[in-house]
PDB file of N, CA and C in Angstrom:
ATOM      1  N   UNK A   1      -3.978 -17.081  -5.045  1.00  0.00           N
ATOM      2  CA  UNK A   1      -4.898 -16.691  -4.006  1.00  0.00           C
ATOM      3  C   UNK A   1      -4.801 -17.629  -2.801  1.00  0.00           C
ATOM      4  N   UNK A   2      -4.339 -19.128  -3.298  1.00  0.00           N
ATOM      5  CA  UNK A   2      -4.285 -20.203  -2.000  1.00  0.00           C
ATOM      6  C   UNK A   2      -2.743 -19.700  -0.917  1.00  0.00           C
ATOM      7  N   UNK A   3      -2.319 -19.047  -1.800  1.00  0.00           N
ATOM      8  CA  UNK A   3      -0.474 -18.724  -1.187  1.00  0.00           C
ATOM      9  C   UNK A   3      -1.129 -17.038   0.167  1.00  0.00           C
ATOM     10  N   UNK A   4      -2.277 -16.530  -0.425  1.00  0.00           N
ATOM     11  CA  UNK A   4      -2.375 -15.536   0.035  1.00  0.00           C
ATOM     12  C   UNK A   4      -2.971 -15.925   1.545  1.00  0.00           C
ATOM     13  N   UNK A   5      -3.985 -16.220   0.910  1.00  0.00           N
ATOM     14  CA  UNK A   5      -5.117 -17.401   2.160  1.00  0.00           C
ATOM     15  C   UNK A   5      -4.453 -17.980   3.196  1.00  0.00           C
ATOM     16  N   UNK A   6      -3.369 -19.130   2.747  1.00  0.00           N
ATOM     17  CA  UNK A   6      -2.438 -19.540   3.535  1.00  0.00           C
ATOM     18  C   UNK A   6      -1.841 -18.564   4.756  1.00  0.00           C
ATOM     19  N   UNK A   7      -0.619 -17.485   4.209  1.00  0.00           N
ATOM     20  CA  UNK A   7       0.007 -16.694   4.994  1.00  0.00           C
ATOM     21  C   UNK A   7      -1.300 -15.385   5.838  1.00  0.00           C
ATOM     22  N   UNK A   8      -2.507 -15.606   5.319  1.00  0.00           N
ATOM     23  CA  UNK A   8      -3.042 -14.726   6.181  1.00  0.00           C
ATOM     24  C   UNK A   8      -3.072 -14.865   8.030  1.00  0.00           C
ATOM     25  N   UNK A   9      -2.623 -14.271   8.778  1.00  0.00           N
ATOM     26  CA  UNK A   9      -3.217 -14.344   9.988  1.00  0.00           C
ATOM     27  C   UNK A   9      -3.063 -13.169  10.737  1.00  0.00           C
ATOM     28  N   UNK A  10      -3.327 -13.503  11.898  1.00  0.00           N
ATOM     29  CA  UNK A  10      -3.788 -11.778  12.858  1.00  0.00           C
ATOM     30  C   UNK A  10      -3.234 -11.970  13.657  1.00  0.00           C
ATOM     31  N   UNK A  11      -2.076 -11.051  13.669  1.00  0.00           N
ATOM     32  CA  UNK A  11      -1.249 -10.582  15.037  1.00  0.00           C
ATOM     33  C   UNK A  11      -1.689  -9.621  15.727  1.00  0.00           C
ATOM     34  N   UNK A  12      -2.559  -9.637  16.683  1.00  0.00           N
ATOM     35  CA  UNK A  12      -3.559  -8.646  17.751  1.00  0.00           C
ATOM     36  C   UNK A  12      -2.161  -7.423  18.106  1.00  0.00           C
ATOM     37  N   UNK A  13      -1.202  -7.677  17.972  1.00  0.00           N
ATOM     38  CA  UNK A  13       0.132  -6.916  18.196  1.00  0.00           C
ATOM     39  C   UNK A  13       0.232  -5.479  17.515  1.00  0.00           C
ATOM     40  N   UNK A  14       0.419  -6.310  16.163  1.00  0.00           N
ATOM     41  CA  UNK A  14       0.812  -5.863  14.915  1.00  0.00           C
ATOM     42  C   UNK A  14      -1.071  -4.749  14.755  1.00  0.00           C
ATOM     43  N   UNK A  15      -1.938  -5.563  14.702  1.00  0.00           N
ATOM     44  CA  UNK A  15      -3.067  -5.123  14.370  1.00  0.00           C
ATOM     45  C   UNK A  15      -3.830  -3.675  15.066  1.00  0.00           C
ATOM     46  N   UNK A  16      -2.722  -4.014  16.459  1.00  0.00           N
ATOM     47  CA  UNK A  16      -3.220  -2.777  17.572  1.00  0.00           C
ATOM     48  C   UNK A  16      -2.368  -1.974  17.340  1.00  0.00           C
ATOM     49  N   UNK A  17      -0.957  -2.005  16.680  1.00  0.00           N
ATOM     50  CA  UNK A  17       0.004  -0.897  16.525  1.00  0.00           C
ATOM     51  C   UNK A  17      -0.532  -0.083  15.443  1.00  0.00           C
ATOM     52  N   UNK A  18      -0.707  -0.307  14.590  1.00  0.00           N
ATOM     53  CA  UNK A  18      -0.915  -0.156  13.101  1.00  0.00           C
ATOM     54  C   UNK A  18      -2.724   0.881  12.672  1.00  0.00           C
ATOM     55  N   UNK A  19      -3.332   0.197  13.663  1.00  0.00           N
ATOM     56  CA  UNK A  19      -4.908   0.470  14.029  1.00  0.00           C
ATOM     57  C   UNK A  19      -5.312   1.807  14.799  1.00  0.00           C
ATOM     58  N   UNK A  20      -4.332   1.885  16.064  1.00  0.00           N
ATOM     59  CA  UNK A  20      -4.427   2.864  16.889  1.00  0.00           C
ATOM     60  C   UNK A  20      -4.849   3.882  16.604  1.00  0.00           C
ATOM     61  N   UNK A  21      -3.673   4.606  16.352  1.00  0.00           N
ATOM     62  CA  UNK A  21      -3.740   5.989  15.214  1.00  0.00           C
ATOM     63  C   UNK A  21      -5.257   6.502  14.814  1.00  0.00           C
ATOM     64  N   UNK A  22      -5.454   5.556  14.291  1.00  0.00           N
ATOM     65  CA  UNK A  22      -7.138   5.800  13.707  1.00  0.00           C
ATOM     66  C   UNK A  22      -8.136   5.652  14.372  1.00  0.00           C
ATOM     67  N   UNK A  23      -7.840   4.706  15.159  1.00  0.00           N
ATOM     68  CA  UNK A  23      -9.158   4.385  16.015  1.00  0.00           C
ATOM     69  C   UNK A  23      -9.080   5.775  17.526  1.00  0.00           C
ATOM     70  N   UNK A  24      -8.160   5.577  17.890  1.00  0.00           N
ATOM     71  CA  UNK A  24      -8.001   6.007  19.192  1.00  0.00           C
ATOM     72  C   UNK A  24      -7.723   7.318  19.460  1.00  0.00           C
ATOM     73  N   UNK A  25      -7.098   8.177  18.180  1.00  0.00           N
ATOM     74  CA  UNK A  25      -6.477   9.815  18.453  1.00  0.00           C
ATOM     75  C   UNK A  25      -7.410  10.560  17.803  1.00  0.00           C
ATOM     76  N   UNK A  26      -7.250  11.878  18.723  1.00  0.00           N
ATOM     77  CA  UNK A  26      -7.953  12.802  17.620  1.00  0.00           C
ATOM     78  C   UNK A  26      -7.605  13.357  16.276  1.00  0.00           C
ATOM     79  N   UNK A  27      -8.468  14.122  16.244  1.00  0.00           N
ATOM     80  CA  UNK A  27      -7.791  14.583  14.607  1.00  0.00           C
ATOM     81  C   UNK A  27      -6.990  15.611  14.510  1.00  0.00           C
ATOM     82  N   UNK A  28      -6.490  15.960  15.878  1.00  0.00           N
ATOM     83  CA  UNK A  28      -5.400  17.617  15.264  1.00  0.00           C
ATOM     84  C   UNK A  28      -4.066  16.134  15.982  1.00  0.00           C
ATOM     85  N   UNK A  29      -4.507  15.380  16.481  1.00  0.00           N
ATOM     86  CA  UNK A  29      -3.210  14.648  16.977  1.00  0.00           C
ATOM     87  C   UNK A  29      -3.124  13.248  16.029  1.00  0.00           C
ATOM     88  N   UNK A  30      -3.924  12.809  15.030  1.00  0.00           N
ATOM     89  CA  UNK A  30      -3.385  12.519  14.087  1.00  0.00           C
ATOM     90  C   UNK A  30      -2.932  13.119  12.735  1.00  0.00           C
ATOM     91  N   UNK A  31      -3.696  14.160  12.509  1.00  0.00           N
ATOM     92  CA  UNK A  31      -2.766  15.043  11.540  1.00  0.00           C
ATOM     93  C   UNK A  31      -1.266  15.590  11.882  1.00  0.00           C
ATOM     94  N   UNK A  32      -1.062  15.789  12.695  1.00  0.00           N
ATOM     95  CA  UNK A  32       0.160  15.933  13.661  1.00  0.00           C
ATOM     96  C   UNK A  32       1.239  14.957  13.548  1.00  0.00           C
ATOM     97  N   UNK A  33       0.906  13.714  13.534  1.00  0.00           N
ATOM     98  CA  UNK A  33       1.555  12.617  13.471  1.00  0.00           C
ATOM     99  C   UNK A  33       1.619  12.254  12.087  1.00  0.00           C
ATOM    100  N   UNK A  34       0.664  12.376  11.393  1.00  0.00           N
ATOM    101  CA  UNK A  34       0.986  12.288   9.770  1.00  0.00           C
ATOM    102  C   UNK A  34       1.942  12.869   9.241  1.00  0.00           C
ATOM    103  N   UNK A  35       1.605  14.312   9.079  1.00  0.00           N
ATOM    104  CA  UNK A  35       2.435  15.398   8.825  1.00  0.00           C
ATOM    105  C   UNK A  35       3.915  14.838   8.843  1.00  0.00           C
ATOM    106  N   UNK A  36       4.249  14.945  10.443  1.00  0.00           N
ATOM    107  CA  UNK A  36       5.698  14.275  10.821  1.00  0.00           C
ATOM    108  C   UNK A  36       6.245  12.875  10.043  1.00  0.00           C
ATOM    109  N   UNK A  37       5.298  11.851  10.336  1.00  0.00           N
ATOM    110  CA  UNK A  37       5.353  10.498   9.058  1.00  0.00           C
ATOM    111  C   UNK A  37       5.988  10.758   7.823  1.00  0.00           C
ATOM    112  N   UNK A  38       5.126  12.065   7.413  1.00  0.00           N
ATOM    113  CA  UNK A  38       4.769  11.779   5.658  1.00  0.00           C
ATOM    114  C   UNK A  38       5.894  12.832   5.069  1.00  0.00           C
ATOM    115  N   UNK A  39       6.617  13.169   6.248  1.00  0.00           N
ATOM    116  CA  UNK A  39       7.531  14.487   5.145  1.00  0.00           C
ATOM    117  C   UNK A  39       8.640  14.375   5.313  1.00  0.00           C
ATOM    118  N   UNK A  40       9.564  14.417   3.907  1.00  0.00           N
ATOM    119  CA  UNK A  40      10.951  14.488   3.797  1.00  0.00           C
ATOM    120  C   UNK A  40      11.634  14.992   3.398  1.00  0.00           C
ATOM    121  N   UNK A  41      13.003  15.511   3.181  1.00  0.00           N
ATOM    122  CA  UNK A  41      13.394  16.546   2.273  1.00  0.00           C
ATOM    123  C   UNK A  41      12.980  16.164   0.719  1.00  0.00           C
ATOM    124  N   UNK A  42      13.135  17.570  -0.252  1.00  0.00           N
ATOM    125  CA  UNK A  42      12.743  17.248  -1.404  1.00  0.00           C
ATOM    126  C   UNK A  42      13.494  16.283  -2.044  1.00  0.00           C
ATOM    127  N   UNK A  43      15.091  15.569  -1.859  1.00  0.00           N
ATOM    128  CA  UNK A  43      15.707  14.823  -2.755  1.00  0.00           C
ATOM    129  C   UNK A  43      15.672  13.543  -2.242  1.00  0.00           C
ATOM    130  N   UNK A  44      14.707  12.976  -1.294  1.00  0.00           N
ATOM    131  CA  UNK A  44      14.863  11.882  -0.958  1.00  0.00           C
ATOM    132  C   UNK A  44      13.810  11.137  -1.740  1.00  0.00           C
ATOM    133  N   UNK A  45      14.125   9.860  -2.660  1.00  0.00           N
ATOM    134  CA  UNK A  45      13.208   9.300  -3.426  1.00  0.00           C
ATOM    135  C   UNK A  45      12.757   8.251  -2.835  1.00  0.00           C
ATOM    136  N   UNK A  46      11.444   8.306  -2.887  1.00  0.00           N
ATOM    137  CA  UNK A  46      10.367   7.435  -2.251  1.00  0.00           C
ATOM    138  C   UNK A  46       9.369   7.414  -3.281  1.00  0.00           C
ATOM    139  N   UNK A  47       9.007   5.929  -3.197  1.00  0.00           N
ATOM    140  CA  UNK A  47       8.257   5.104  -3.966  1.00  0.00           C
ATOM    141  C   UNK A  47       6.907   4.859  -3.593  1.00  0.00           C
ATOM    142  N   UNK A  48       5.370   4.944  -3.512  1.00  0.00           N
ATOM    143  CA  UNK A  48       4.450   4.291  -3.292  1.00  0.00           C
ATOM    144  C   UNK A  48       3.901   3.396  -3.530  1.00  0.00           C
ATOM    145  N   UNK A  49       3.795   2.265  -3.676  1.00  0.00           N
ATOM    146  CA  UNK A  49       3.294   0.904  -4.525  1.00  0.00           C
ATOM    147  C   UNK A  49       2.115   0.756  -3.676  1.00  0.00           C
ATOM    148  N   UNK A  50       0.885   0.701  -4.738  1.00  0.00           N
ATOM    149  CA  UNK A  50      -0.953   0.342  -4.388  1.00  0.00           C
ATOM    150  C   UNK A  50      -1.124  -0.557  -5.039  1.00  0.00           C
ATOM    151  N   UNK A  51      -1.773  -1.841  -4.623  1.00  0.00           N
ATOM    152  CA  UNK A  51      -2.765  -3.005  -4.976  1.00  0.00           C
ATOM    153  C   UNK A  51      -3.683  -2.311  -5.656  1.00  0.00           C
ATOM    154  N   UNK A  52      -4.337  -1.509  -4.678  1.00  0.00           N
ATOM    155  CA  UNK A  52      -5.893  -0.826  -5.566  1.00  0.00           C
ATOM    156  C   UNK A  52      -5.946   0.665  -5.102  1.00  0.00           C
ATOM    157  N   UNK A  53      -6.912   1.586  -5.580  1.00  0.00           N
ATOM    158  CA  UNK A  53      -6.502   2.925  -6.011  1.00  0.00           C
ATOM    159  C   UNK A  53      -6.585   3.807  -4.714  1.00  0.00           C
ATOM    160  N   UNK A  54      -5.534   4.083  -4.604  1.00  0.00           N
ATOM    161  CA  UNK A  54      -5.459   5.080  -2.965  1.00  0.00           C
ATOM    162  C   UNK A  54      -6.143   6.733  -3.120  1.00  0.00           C
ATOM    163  N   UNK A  55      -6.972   6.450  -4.222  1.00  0.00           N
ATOM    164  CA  UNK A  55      -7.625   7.532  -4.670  1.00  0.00           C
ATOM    165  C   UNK A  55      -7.027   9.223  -5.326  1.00  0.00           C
ATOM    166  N   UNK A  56      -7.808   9.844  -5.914  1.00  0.00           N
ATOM    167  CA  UNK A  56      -7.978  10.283  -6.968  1.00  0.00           C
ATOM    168  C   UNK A  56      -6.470  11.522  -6.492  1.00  0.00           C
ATOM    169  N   UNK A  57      -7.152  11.807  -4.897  1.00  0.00           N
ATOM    170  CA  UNK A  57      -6.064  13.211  -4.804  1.00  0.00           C
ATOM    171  C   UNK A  57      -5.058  12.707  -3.702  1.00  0.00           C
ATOM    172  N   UNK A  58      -4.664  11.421  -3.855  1.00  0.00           N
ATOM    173  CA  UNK A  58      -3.848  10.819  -2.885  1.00  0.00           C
ATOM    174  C   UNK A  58      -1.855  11.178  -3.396  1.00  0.00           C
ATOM    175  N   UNK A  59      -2.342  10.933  -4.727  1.00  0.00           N
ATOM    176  CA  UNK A  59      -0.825  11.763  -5.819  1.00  0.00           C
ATOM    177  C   UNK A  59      -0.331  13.038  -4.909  1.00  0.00           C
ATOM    178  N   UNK A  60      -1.046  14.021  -5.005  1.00  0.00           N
ATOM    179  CA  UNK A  60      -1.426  15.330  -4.858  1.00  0.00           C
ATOM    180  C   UNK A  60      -0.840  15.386  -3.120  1.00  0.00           C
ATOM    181  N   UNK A  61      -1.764  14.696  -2.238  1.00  0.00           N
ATOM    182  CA  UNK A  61      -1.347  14.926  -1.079  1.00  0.00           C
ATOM    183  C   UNK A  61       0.015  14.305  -0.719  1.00  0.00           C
ATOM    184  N   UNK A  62       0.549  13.041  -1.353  1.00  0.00           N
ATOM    185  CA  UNK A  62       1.893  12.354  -0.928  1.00  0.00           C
ATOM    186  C   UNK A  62       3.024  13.421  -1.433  1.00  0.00           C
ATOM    187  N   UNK A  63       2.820  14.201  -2.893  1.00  0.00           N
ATOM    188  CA  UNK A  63       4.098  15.284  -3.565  1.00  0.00           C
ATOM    189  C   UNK A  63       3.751  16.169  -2.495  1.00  0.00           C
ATOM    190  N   UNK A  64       3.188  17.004  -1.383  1.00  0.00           N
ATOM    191  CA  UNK A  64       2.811  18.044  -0.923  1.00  0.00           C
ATOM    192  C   UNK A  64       3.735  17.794   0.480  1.00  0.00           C
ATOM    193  N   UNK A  65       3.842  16.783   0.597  1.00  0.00           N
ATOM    194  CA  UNK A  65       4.977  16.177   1.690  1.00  0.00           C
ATOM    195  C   UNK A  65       5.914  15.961   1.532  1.00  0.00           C
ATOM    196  N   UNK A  66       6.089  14.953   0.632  1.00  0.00           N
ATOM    197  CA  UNK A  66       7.380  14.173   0.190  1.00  0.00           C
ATOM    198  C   UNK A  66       7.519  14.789  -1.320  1.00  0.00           C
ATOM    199  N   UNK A  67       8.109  15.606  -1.871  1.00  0.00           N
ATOM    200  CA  UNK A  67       8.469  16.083  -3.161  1.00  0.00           C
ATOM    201  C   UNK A  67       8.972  15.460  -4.458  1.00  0.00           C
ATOM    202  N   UNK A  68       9.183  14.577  -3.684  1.00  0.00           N
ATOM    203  CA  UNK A  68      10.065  12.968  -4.680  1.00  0.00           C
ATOM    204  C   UNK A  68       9.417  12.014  -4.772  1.00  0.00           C
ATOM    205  N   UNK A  69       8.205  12.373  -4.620  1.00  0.00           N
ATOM    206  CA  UNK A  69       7.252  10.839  -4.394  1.00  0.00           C
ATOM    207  C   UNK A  69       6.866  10.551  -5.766  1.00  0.00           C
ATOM    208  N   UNK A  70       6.498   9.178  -5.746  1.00  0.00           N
ATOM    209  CA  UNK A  70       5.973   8.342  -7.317  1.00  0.00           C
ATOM    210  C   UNK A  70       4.820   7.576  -6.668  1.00  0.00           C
ATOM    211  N   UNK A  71       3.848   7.781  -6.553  1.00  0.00           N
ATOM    212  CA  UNK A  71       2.743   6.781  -6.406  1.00  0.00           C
ATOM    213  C   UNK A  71       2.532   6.132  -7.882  1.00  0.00           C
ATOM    214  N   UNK A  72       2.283   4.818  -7.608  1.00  0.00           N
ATOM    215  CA  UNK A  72       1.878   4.080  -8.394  1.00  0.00           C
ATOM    216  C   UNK A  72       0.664   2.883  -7.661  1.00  0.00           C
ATOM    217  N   UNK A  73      -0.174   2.859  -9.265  1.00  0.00           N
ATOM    218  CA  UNK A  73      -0.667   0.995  -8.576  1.00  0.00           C
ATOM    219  C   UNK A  73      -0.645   0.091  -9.506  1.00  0.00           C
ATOM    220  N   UNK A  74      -0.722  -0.814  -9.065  1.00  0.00           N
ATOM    221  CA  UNK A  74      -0.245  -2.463  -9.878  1.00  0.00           C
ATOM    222  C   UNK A  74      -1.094  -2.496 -10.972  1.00  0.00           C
ATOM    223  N   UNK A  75      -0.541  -3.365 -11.796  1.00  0.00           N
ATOM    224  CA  UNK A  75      -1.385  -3.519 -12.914  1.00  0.00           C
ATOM    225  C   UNK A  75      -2.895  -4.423 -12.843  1.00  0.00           C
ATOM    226  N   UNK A  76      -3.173  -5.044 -11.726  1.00  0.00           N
ATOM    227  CA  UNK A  76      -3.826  -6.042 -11.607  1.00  0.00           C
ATOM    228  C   UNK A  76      -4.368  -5.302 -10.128  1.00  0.00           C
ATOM    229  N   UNK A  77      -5.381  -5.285 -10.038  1.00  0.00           N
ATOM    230  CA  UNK A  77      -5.930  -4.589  -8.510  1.00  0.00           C
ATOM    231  C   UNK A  77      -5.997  -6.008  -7.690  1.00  0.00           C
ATOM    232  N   UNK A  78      -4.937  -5.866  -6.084  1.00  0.00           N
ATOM    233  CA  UNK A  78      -5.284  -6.432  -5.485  1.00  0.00           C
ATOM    234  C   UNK A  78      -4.634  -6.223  -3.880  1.00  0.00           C
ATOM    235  N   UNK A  79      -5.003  -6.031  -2.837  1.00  0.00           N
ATOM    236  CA  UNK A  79      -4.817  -6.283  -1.724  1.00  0.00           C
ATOM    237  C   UNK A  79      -3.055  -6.375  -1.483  1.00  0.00           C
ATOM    238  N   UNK A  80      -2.829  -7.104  -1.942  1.00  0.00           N
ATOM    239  CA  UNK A  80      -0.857  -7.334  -1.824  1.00  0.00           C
ATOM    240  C   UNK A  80      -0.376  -7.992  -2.863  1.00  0.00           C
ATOM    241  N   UNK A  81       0.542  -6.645  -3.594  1.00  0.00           N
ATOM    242  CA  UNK A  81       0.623  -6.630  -5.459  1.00  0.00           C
ATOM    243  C   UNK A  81       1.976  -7.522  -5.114  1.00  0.00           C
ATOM    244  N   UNK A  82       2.770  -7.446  -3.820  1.00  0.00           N
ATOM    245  CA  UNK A  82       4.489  -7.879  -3.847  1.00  0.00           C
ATOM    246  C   UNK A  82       3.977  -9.504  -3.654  1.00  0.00           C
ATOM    247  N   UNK A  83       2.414 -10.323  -3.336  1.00  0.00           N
ATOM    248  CA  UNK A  83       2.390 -11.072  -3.337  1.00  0.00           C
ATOM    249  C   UNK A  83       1.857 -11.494  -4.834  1.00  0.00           C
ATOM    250  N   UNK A  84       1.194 -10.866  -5.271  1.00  0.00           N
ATOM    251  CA  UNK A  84       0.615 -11.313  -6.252  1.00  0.00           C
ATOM    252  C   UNK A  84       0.829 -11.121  -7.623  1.00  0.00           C
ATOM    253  N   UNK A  85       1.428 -10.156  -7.648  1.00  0.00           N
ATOM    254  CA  UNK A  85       2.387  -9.655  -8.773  1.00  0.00           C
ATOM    255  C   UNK A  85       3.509  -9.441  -8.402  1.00  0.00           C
ATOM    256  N   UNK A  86       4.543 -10.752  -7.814  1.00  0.00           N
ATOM    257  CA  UNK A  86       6.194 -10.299  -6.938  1.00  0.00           C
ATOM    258  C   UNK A  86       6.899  -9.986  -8.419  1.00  0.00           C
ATOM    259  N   UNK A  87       6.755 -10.406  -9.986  1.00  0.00           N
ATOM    260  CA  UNK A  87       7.742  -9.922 -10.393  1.00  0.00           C
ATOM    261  C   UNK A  87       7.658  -8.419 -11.221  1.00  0.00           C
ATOM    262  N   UNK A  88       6.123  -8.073 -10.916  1.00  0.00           N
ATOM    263  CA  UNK A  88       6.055  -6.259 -11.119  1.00  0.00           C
ATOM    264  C   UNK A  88       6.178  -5.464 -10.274  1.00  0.00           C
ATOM    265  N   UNK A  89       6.122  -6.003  -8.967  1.00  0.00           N
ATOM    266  CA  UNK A  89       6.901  -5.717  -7.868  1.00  0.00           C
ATOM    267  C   UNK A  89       8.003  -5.393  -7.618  1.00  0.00           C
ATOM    268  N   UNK A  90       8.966  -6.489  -7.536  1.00  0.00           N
ATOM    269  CA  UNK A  90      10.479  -6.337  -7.621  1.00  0.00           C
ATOM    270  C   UNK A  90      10.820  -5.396  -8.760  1.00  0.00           C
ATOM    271  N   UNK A  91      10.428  -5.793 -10.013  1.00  0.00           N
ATOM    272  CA  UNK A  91      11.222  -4.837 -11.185  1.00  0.00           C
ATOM    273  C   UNK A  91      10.956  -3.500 -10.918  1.00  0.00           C
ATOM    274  N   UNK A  92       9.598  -2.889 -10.819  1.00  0.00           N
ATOM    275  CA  UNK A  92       9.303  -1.856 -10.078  1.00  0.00           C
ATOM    276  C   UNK A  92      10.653  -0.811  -9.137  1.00  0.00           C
ATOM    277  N   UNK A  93      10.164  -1.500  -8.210  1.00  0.00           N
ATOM    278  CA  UNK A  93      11.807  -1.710  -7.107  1.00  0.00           C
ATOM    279  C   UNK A  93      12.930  -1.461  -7.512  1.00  0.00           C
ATOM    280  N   UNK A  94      13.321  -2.191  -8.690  1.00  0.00           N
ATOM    281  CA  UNK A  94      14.194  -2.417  -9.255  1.00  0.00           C
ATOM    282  C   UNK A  94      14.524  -0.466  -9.895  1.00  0.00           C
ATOM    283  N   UNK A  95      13.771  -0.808 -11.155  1.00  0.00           N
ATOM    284  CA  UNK A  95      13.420   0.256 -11.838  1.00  0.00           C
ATOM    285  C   UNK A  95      13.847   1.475 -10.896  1.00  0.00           C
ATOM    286  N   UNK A  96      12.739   1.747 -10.064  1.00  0.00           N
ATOM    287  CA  UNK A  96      12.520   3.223  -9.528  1.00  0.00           C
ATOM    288  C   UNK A  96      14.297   3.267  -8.686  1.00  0.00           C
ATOM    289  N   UNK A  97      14.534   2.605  -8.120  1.00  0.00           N
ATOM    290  CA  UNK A  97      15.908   2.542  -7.493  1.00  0.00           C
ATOM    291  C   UNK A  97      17.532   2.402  -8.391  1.00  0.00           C
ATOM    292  N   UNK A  98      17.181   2.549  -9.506  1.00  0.00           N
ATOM    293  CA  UNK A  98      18.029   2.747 -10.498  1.00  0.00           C
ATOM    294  C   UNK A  98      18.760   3.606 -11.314  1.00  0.00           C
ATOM    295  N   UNK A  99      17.171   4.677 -11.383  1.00  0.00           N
ATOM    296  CA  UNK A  99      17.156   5.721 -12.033  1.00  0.00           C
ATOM    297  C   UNK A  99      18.504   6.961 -11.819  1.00  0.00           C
ATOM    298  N   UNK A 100      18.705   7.331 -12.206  1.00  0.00           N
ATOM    299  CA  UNK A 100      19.767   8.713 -12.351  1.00  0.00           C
ATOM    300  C   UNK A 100      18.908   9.965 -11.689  1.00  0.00           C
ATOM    301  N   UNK A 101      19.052   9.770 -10.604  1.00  0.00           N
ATOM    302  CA  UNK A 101      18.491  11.254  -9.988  1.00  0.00           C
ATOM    303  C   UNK A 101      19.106  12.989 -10.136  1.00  0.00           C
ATOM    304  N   UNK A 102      20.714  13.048 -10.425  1.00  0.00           N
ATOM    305  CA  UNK A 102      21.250  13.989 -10.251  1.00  0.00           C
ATOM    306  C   UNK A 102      21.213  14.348 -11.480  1.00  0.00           C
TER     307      UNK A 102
END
């Protein structure tokens, strides 16, 4: 938690890119922009990795886009699992990028 504490800080940059979207657009012009974000052909494999639970029908909406999707969350609920769990992280990584798709 001291390693987390440490590397925390606020890039007003980073914080306004990332923030916008939500704060600032409407809602047929951020659904718009999601949509476009969130969709890929069906054979492209993409991974989701959650600290804590991106909720119940979040599965549901990521396959409805992306067809190849795997949401998952960490075994340990927390904020940033690649910090806090880096080696269920990586293997994860590992794992899902391994697999025999064809």
């Amino acid at each position: 938690m001291a390693d987390i504490e440490r590397r925390r800080t606020l890039d007003q940059d980073g914080f306004s890119g990332f923030w916008t979207p939500l704060l600032d657009w409407d809602a047929d012009t951020l659904a718009a922009w999601s949509r476009r974000m969130t969709s890929l052909p069906p054979d492209v494999p993409y991974l989701s990795l959650h600290g804590t639970d991106p909720g119940g029908d979040y599965a549901d909406w990521l396959a409805d886009r992306i067809p190849a999707a795997v949401a998952e969350q960490a075994p340990k609920r927390t904020h940033y699992p690649h910090l806090a769990q880096p080696e269920w992280f990586v293997s994860r990584v590992h794992e899902f990028f391994s697999l025999d798709r064809s």
